[in-house]
Protein backbone atom coordinates (compact mmCIF):
# COMPACT_ATOMS: atom_id res chain seq x y z
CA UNK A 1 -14.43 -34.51 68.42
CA UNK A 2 -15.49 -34.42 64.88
CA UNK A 3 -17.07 -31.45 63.82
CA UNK A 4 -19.72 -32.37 61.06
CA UNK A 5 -22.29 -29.97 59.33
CA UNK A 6 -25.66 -30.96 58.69
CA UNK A 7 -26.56 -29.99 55.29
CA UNK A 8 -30.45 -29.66 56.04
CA UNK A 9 -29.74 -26.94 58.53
CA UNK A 10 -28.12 -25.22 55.39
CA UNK A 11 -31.61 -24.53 54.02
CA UNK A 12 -32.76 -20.76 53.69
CA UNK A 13 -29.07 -19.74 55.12
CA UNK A 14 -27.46 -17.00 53.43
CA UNK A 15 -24.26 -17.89 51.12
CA UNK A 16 -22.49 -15.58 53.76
CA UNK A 17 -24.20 -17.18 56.62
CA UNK A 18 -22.72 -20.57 55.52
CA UNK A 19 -19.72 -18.80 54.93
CA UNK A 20 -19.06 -17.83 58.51
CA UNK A 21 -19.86 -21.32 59.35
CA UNK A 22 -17.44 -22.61 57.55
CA UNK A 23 -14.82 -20.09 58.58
CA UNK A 24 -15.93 -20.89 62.09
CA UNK A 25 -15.30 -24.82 61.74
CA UNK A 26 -12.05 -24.12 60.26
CA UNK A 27 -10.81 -21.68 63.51
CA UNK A 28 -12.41 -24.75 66.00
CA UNK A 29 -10.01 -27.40 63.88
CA UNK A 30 -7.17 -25.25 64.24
CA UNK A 31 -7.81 -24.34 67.80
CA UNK A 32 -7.93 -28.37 68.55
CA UNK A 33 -4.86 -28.46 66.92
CA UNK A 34 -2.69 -25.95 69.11
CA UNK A 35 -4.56 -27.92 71.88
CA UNK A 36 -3.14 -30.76 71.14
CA UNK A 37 0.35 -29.66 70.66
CA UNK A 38 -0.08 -27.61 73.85
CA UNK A 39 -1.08 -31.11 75.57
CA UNK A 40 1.38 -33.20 74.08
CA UNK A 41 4.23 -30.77 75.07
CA UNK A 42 3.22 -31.15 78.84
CA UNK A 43 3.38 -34.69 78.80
CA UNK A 44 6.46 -34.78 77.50
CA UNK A 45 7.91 -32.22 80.23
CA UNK A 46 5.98 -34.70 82.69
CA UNK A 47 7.89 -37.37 81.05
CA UNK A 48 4.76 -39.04 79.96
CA UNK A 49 3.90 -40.64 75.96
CA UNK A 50 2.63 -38.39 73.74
CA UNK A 51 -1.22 -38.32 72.66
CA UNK A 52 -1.97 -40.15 69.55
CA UNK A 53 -1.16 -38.49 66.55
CA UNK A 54 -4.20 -37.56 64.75
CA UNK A 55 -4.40 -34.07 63.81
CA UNK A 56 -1.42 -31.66 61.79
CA UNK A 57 -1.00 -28.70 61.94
CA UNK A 58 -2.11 -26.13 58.88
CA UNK A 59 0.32 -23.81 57.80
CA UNK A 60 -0.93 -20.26 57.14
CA UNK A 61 0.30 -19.46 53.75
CA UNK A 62 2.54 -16.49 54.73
CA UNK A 63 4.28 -19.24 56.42
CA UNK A 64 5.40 -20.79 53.26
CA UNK A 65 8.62 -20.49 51.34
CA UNK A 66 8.15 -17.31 48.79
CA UNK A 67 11.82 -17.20 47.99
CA UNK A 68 14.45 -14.94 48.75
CA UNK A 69 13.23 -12.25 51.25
CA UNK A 70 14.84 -9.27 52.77
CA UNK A 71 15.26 -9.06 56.73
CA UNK A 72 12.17 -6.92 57.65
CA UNK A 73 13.37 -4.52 60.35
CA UNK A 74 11.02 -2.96 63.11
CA UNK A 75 11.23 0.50 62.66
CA UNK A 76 10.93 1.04 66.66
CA UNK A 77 14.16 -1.13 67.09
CA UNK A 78 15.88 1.11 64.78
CA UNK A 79 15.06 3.97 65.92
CA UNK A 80 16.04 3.46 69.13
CA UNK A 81 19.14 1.94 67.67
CA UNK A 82 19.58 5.32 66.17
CA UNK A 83 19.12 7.22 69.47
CA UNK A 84 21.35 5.40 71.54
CA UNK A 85 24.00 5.68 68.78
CA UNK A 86 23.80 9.00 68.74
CA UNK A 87 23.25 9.76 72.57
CA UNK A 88 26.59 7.92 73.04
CA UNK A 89 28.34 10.08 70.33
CA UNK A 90 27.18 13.26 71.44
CA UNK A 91 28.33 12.52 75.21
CA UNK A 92 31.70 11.24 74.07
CA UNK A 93 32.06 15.22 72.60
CA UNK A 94 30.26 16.28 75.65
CA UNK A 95 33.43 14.57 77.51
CA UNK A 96 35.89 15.53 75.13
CA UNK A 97 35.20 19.60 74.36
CA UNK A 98 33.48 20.44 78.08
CA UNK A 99 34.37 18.34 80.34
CA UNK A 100 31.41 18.75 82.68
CA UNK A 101 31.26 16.93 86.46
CA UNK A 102 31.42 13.31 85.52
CA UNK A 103 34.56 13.60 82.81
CA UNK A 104 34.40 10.64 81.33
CA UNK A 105 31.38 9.30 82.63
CA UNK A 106 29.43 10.72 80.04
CA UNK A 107 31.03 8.56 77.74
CA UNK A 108 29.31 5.54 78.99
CA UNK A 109 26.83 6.92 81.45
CA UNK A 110 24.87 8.48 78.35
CA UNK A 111 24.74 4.84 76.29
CA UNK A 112 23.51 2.68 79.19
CA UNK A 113 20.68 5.66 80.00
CA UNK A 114 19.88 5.53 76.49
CA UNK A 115 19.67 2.04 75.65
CA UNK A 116 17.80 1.93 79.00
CA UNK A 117 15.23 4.51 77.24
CA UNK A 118 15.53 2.53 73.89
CA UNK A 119 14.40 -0.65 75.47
CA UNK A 120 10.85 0.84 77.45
CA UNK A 121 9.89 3.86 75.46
CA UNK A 122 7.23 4.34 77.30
CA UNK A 123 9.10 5.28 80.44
CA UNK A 124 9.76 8.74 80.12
CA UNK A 125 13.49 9.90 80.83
CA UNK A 126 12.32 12.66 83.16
CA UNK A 127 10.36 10.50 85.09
CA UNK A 128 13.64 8.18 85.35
CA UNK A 129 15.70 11.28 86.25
CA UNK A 130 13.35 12.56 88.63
CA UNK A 131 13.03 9.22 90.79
CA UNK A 132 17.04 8.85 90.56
CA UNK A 133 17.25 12.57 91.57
CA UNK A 134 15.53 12.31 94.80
CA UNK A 135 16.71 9.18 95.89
CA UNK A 136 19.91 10.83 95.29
CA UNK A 137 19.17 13.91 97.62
CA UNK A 138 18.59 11.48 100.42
CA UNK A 139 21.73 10.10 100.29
CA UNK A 140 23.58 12.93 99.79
CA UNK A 141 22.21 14.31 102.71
CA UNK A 142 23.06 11.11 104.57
CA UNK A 143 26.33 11.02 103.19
CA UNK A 144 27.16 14.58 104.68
CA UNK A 145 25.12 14.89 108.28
CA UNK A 146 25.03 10.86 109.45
CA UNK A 147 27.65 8.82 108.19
CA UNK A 148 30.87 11.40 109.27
CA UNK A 149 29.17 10.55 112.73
CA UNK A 150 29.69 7.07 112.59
CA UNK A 151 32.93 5.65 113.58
CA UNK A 152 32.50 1.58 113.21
CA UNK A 153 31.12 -0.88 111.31
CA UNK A 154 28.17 -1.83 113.44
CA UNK A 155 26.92 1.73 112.98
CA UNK A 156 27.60 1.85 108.96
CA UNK A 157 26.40 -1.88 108.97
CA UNK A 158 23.24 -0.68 110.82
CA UNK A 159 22.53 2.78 108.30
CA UNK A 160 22.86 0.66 105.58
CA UNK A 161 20.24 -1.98 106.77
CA UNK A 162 18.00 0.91 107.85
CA UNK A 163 18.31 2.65 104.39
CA UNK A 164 17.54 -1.00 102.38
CA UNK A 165 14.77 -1.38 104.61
CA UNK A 166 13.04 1.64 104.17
CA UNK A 167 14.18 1.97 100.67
CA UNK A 168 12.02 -1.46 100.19
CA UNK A 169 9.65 -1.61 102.37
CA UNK A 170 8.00 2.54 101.59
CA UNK A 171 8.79 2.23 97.87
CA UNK A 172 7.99 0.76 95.07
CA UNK A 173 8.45 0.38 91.06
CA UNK A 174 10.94 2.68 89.72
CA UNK A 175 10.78 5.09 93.43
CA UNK A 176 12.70 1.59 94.66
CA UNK A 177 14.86 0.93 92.10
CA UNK A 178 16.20 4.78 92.35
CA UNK A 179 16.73 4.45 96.24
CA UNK A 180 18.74 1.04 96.00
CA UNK A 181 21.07 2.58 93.15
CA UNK A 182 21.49 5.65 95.71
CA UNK A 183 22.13 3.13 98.80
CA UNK A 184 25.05 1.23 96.86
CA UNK A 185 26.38 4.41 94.70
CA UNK A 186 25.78 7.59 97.75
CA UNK A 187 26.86 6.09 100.56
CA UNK A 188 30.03 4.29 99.41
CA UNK A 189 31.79 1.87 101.79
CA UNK A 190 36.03 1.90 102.09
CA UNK A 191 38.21 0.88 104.66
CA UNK A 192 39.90 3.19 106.08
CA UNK A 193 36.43 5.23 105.44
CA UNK A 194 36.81 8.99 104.18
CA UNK A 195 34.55 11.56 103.09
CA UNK A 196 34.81 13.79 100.02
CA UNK A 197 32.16 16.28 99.66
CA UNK A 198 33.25 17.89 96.36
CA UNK A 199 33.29 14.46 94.93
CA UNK A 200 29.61 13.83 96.15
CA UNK A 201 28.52 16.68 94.89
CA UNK A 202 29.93 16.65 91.64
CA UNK A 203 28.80 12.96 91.40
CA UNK A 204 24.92 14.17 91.88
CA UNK A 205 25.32 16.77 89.86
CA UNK A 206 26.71 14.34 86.87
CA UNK A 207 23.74 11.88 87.38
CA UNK A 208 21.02 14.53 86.98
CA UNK A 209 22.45 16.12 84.06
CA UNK A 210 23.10 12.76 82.12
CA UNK A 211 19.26 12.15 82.83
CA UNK A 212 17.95 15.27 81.31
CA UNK A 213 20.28 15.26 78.78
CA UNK A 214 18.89 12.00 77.56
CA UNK A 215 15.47 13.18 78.05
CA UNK A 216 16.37 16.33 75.54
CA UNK A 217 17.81 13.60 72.95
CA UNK A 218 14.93 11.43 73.33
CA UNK A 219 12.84 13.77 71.25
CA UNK A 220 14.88 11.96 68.30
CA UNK A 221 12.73 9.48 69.27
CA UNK A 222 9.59 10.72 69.09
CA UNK A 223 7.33 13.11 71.42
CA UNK A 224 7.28 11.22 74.91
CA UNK A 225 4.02 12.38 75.77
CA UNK A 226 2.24 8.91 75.89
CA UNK A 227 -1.16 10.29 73.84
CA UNK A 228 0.88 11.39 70.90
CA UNK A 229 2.27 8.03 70.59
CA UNK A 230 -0.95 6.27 70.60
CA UNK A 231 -1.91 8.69 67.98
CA UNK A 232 0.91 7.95 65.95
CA UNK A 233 0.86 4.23 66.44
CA UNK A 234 -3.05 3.96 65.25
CA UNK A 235 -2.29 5.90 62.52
CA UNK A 236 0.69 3.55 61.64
CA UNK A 237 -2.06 0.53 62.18
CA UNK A 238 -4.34 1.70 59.85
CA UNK A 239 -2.23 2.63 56.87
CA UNK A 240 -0.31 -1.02 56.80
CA UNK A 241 -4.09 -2.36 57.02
CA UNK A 242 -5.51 -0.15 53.83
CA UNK A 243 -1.76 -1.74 52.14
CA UNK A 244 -2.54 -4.91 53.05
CA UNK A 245 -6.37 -4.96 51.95
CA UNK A 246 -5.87 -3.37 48.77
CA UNK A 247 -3.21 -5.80 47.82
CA UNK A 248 -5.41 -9.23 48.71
CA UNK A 249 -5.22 -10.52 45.70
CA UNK A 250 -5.44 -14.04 44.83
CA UNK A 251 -2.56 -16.07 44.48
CA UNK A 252 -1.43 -16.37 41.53
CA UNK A 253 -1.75 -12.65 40.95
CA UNK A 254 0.51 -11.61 43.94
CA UNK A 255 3.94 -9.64 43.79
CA UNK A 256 6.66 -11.91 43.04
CA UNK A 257 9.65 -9.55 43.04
CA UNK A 258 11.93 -9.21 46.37
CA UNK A 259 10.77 -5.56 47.07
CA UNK A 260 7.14 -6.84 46.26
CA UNK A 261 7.22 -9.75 48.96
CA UNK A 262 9.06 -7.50 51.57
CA UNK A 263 6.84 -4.59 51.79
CA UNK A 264 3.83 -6.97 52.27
CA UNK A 265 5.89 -8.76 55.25
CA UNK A 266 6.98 -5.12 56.57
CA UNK A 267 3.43 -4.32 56.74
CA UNK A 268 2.16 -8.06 58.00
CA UNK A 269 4.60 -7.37 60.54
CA UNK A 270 3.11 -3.72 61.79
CA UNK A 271 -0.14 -5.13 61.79
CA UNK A 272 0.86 -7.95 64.66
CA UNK A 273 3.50 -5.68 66.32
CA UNK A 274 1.15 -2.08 66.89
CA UNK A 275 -1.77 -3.28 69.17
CA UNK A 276 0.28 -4.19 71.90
CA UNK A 277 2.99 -1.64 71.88
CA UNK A 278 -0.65 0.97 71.24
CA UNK A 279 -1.15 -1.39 75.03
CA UNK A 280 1.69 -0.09 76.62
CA UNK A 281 1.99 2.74 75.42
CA UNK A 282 -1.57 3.46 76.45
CA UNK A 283 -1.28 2.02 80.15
CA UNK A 284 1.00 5.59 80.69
CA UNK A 285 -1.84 8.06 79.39
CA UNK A 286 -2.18 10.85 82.42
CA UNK A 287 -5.72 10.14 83.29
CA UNK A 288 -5.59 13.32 85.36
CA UNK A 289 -5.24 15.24 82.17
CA UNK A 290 -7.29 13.70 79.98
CA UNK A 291 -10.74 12.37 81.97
CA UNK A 292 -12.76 11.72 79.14
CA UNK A 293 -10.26 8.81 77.73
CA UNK A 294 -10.14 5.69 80.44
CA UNK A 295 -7.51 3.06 80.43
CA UNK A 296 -10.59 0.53 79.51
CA UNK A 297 -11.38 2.28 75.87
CA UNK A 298 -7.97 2.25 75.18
CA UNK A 299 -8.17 -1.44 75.97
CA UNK A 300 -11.33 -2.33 74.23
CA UNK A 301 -9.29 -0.24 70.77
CA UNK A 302 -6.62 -2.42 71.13
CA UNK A 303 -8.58 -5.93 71.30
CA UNK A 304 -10.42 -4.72 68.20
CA UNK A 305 -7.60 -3.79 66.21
CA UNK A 306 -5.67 -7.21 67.13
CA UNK A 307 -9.49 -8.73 65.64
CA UNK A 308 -9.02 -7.28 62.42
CA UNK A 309 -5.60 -8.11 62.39
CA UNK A 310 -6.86 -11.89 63.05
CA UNK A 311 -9.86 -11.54 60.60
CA UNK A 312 -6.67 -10.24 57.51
CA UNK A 313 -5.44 -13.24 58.25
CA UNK A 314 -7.88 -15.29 57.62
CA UNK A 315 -8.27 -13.48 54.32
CA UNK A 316 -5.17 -13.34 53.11
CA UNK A 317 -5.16 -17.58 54.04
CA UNK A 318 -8.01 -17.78 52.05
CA UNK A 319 -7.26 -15.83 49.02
CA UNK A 320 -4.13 -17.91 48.80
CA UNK A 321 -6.33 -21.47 48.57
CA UNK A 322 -6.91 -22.28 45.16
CA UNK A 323 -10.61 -20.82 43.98
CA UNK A 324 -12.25 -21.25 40.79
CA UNK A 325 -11.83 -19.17 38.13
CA UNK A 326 -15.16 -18.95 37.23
CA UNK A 327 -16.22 -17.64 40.66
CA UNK A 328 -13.70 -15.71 40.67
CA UNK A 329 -13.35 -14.10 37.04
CA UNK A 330 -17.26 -13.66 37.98
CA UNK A 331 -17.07 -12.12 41.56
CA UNK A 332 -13.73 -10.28 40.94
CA UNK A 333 -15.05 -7.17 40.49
CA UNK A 334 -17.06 -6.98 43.59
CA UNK A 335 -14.48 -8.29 45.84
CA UNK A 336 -12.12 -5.66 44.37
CA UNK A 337 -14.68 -3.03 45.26
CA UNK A 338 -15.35 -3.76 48.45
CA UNK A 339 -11.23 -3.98 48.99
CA UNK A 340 -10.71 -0.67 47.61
CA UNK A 341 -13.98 0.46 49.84
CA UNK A 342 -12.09 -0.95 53.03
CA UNK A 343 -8.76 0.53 51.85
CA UNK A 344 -9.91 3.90 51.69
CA UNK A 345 -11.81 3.73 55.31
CA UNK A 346 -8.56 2.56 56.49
CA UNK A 347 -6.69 5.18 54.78
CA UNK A 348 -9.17 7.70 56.43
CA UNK A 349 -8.97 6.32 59.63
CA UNK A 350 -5.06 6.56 59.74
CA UNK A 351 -5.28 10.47 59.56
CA UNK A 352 -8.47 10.82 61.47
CA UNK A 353 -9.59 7.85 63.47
CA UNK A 354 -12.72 9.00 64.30
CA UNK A 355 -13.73 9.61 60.60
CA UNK A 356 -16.56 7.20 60.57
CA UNK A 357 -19.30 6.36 62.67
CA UNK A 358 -20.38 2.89 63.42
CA UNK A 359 -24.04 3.54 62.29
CA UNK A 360 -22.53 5.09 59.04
CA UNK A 361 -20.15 2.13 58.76
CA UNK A 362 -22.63 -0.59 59.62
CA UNK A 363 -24.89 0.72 57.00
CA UNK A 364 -22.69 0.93 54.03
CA UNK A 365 -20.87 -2.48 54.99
CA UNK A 366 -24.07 -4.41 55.09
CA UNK A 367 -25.24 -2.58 51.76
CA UNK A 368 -22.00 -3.73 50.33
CA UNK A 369 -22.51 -7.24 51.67
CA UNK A 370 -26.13 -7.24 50.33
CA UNK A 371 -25.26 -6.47 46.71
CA UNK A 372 -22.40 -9.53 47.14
CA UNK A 373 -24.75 -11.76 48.53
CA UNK A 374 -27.31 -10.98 45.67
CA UNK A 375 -24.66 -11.28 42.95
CA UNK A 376 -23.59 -14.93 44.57
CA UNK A 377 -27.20 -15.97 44.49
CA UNK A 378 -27.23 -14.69 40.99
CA UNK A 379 -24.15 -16.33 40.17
CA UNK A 380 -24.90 -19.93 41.63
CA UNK A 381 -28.33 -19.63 39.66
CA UNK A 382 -26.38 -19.66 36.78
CA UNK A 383 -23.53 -22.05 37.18
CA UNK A 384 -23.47 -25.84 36.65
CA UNK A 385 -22.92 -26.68 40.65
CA UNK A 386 -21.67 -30.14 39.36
CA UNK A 387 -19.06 -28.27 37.73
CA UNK A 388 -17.48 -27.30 41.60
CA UNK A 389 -15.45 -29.76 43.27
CA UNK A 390 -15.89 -29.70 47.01
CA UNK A 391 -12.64 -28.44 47.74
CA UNK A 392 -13.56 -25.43 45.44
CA UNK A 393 -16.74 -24.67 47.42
CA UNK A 394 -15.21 -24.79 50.80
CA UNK A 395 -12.43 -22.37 49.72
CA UNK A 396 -15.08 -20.07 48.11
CA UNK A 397 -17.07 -20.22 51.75
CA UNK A 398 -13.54 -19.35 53.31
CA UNK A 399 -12.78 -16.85 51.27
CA UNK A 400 -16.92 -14.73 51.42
CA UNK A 401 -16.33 -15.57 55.51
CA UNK A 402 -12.67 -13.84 55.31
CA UNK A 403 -14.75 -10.95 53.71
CA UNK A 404 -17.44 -10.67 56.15
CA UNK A 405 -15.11 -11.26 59.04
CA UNK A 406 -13.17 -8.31 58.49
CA UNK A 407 -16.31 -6.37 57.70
CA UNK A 408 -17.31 -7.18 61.13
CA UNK A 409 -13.74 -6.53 62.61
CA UNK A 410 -14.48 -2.87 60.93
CA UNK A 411 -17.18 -1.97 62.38
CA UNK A 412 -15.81 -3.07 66.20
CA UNK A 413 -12.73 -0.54 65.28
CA UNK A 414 -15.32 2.10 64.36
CA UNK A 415 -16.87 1.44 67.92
CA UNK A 416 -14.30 1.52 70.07
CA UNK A 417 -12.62 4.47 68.03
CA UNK A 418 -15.72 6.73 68.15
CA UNK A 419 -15.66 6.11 72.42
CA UNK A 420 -12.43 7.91 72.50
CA UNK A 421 -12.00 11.42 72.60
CA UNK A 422 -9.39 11.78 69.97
CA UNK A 423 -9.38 15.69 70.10
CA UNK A 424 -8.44 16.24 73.27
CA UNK A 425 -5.43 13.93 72.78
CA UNK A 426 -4.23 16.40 69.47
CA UNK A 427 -4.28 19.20 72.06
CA UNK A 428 -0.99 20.54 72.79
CA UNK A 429 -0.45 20.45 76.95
CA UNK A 430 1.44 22.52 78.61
């Protein structure tokens, strides 16, 4: 399908109108294109030719070389890197100077908890330790009245069956995953088959203090109540947006040195990472304790920050398209107000999210937009059109429909943010 615009519907459209329009034409060509390469690799795991080659794929332009660049580490991963470092250390002097129940299980019990808390740090330690704890009572206790009563395989064969079975069938999530580790670890199978209560005992007691002391060292981490997470996560959003928007310049007047170039990818990297770990990190909110913030607005915040993540995007692709310099020397210092105006809601938003109302945003955006508009109308009036090549006008349209995009994006954040009742989640619960 070729999309073509008809230039007589252009008349009495606003310069940002038809900048939207192109904007929009450009998303629908490179939606056909991820089509087409989604199409082309099923018939080829079908075994059947390809489609006709017809339409290439456009490279964003933080997708092209820039030179040299320095690895761009998530902080997350290296935190938790950090915490299961230093969970194993501590354990291994744990084992060494105490020598708790367990001996030297805490040497390698406490890293495989810990990376285990690294990996999902949404799922509180406690919670983990809680589930194993119980499911570790039951066995104990089946350990010490039923299975000295057995005396052949049929009736171990049969308590084991029953246990799986129940274990399965009553439970589920992590509830099941604790009651399988206590089948196979509690009630251990030998031949000839003896029974050690001490060693039980001391066993259980090893397992729930390895839990809770990885719960205590997960506080390295950060606070594992779910809300303060969230709160720290938007806040991290926000702040790598006001960077990134105050630093859209054009092209050629972009950082070029290696600290330059990775600070910019550090920050393009937040900005894709946050919304869904803000996602999971959301989906464990106690609802019980806070009934005034529902799963749904945490959603709905999380689809509009991954928007204005898109709509940057689109900005920082069109800033880097060549524009003329005689829009741009013209228009510079507009754009750079409205940049420094987004920057500073941004920065605002990172310390208090709900700093801005979407009436009061709305209104000052669209005066902002009005004065731009006027001052391209102005600015048209006034230049030798002839002058333009097309190329030049269609990255100017990109580049006003980048603007008004994330404009738009801004006001959605403003929206969902002002639905959630941010206070409540500051409050310290006890």
């Amino acid at each position: 399908i070729s999309l073509t615009v008809d230039k007589n519907a252009f008349e009495g459209v606003s310069y940002l109108d038809r900048a939207a329009l192109v904007v929009t034409r450009q998303e629908l060509v490179k939606l056909e294109t991820l089509i087409h390469a989604m199409l082309d690799c099923t018939r080829d795991l079908a075994g059947a030719p390809a489609l006709a080659a017809g339409v290439k794929s456009a490279a964003s332009s933080r997708s092209r070389s820039q030179g040299f660049m320095l690895p761009v580490m998530d902080p997350d991963h290296l935190l938790g890197a950090f915490f299961a470092a230093a969970s194993l250390a501590v354990g291994f002097l744990i084992c060494i100077y105490i020598d708790p129940p367990g001996h030297t299980g805490w040497f390698w019990m406490t890293g495989i908890v810990a990376m285990i808390v690294a990996g999902t740090q949404q799922l509180k330690a406690s919670v983990l330790g809680k589930s194993i704890g119980q499911a570790s009572v039951i066995g104990l206790l089946a350990y010490v009245f039923i299975m000295p009563q057995l005396s052949t395989f049929v009736g171990l064969g049969t308590l084991l069956f029953i246990s799986m079975v129940v274990v399965c069938y009553f439970f589920t999530g992590l509830f099941r995953m604790a009651g399988m580790i206590a089948v196979i670890n509690e009630i251990s199978v030998s031949n000839p088959q003896t029974y050690n209560f001490a060693a039980m005992a001391n066993a259980f007691i090893f397992t729930i203090a390895v839990f809770f002391f990885v719960f205590a060292m997960s506080y390295m981490l950060r606070s594992p109540r779910p809300e303060k997470a969230v709160l720290g996560l938007v806040g991290r959003f926000f702040r790598s947006a006001a960077f990134l928007v105050a630093r859209l310049e054009p092209a050629q007047g972009r950082p070029t040195t290696i600290l330059g170039r990775w600070r910019i990818a550090f920050h393009w990297q937040e900005l894709w990472s946050l919304p869904a770990k803000i996602s999971a990190w959301g989906r464990f909110i106690d609802r019980k304790k806070f009934p005034a913030n529902t799963p749904e607005q945490v959603q709905d915040l999380v689809t509009n920050l991954q928007t204005l993540a898109y709509r940057l995007d689109e900005l920082h692709d069109a800033g880097g398209m060549g524009q003329a310099v005689s829009l741009t020397r013209a228009l510079g210092e507009d754009i750079h107000t409205w940049r420094m105006d987004m920057a500073n809601a941004f920065d605002k938003w990172s310390r208090h999210p709900d700093a801005h109302a979407t009436a009061d945003l709305q209104g000052s955006l669209d005066k902002r937009l009005d004065t731009l508009e006027t001052r391209i109308e102005m600015l048209l009036g006034q230049t030798d059109t002839t002058e333009l090549s097309h190329e030049d006008g269609r990255n100017f349209f990109r580049l006003m429909g980048g603007i008004r995009g994330v404009a738009a994006a801004a006001v959605g954040c403003a929206g969902s943010s002002g639905t959630i009742d941010w206070a409540q989640w500051r409050e310290e619960m006890f």
